[in-house]
C-alpha atoms as a PDB file:
ATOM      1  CA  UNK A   1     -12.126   2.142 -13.102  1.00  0.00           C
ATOM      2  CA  UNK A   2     -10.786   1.084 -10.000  1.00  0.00           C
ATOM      3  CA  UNK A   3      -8.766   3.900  -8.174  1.00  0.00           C
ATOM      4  CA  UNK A   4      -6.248   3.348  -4.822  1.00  0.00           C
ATOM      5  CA  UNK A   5      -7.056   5.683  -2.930  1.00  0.00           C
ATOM      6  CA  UNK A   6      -4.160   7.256   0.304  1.00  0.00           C
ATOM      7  CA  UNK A   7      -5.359   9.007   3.377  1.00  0.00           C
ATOM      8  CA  UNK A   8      -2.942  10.888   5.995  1.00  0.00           C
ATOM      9  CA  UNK A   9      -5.013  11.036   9.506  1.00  0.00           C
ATOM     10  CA  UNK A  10      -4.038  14.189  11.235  1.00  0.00           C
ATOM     11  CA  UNK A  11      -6.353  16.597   9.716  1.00  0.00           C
ATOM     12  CA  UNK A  12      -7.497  14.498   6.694  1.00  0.00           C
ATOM     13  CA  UNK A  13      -9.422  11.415   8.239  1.00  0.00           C
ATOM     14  CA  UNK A  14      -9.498  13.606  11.323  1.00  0.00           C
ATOM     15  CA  UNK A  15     -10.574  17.083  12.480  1.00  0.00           C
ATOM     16  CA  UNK A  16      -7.517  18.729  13.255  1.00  0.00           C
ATOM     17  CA  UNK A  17      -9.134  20.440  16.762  1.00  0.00           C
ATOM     18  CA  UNK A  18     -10.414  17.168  18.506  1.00  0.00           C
ATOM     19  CA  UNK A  19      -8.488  14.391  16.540  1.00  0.00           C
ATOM     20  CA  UNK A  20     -12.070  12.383  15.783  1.00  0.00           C
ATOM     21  CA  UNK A  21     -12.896  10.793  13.071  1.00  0.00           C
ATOM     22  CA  UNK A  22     -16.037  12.537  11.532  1.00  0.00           C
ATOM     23  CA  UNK A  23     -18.860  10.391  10.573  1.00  0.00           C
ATOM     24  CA  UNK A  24     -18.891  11.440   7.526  1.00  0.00           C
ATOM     25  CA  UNK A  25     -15.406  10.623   6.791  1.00  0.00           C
ATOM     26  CA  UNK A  26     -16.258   7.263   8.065  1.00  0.00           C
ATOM     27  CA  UNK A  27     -19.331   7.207   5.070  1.00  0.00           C
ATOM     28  CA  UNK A  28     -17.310   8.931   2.274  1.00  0.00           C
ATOM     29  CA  UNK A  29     -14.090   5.935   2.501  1.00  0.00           C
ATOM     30  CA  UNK A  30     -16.925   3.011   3.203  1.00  0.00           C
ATOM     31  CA  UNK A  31     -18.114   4.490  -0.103  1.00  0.00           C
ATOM     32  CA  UNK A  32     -15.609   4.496  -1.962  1.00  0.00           C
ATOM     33  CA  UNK A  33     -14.627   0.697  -0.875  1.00  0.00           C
ATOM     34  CA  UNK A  34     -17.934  -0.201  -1.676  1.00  0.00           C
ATOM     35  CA  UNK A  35     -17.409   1.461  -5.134  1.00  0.00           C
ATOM     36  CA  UNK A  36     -14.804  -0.976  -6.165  1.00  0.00           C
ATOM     37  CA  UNK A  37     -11.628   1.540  -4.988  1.00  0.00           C
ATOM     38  CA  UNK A  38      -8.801   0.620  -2.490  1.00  0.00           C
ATOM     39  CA  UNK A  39      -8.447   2.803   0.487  1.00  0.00           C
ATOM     40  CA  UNK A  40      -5.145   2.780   2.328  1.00  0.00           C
ATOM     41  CA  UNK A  41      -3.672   4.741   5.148  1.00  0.00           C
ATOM     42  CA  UNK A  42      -0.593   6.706   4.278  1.00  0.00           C
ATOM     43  CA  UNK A  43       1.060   7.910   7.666  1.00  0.00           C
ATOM     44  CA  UNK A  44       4.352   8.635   8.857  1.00  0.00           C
ATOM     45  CA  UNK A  45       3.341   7.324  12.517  1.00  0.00           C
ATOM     46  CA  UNK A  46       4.340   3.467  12.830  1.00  0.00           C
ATOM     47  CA  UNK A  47       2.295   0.810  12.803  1.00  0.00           C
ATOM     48  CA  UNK A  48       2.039   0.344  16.861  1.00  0.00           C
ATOM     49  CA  UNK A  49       0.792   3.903  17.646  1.00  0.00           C
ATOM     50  CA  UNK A  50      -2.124   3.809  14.728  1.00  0.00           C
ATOM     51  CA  UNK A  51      -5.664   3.596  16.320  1.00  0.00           C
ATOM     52  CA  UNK A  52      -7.524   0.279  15.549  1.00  0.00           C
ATOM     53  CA  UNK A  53     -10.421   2.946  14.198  1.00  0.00           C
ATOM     54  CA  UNK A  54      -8.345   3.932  11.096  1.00  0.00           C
ATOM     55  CA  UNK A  55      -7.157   0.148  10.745  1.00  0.00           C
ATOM     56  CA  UNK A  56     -10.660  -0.789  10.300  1.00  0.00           C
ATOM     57  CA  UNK A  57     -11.551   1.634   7.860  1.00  0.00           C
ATOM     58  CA  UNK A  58      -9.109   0.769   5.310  1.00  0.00           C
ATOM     59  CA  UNK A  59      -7.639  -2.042   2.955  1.00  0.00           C
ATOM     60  CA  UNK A  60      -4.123  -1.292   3.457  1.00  0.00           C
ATOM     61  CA  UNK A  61      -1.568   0.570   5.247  1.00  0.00           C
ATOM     62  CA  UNK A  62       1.399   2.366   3.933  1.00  0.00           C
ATOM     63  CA  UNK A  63       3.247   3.633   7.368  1.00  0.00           C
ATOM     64  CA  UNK A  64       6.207   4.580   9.127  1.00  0.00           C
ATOM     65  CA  UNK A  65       7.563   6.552   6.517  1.00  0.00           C
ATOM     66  CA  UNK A  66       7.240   3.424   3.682  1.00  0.00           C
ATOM     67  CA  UNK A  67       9.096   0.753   6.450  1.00  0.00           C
ATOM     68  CA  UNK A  68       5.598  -1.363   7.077  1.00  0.00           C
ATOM     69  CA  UNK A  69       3.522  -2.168   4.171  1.00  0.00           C
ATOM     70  CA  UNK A  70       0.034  -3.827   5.045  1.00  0.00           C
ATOM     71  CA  UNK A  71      -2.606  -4.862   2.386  1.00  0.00           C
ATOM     72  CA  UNK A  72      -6.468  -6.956   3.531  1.00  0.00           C
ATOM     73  CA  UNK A  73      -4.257  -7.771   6.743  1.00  0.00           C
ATOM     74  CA  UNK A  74      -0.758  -9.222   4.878  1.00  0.00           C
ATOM     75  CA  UNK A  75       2.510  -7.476   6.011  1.00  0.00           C
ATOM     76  CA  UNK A  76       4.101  -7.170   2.488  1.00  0.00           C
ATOM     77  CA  UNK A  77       7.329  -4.993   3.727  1.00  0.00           C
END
């Protein structure tokens, strides 16, 4: 069953202390994309100040507090 699956970054895709993205966070959400789910970023930071490194990593983007909506690169909202 396919599952959508929403990641914050600051201390969830990230260690909290040095703000990098562990590799093996970077294995476990390739993973799950490659098991059929739907990873999206779920931040309150806008769209401007988000790293290309998380943009990559995902399908879609939920950010801004809901204002910008991105799914497989198509603004939606």
């Amino acid at each position: 069953m396919r599952k959508l699956l929403f990641f914050d970054i600051d201390g969830t895709l990230t260690d909290e202390a040095t703000g990098i993205i562990p590799e093996s966070t970077r294995q476990a959400v390739a993973k799950a994309r490659e098991n059929g789910h739907l990873c999206f970023l779920n931040s309150g930071r806008t769209y401007p100040i988000i790293e290309n490194d998380f943009k990559e990593m995902v399908d879609g983007i939920v950010c801004g507090l809901g204002t910008y909506i991105e799914y497989q690169g198509r603004i939606l909202l």
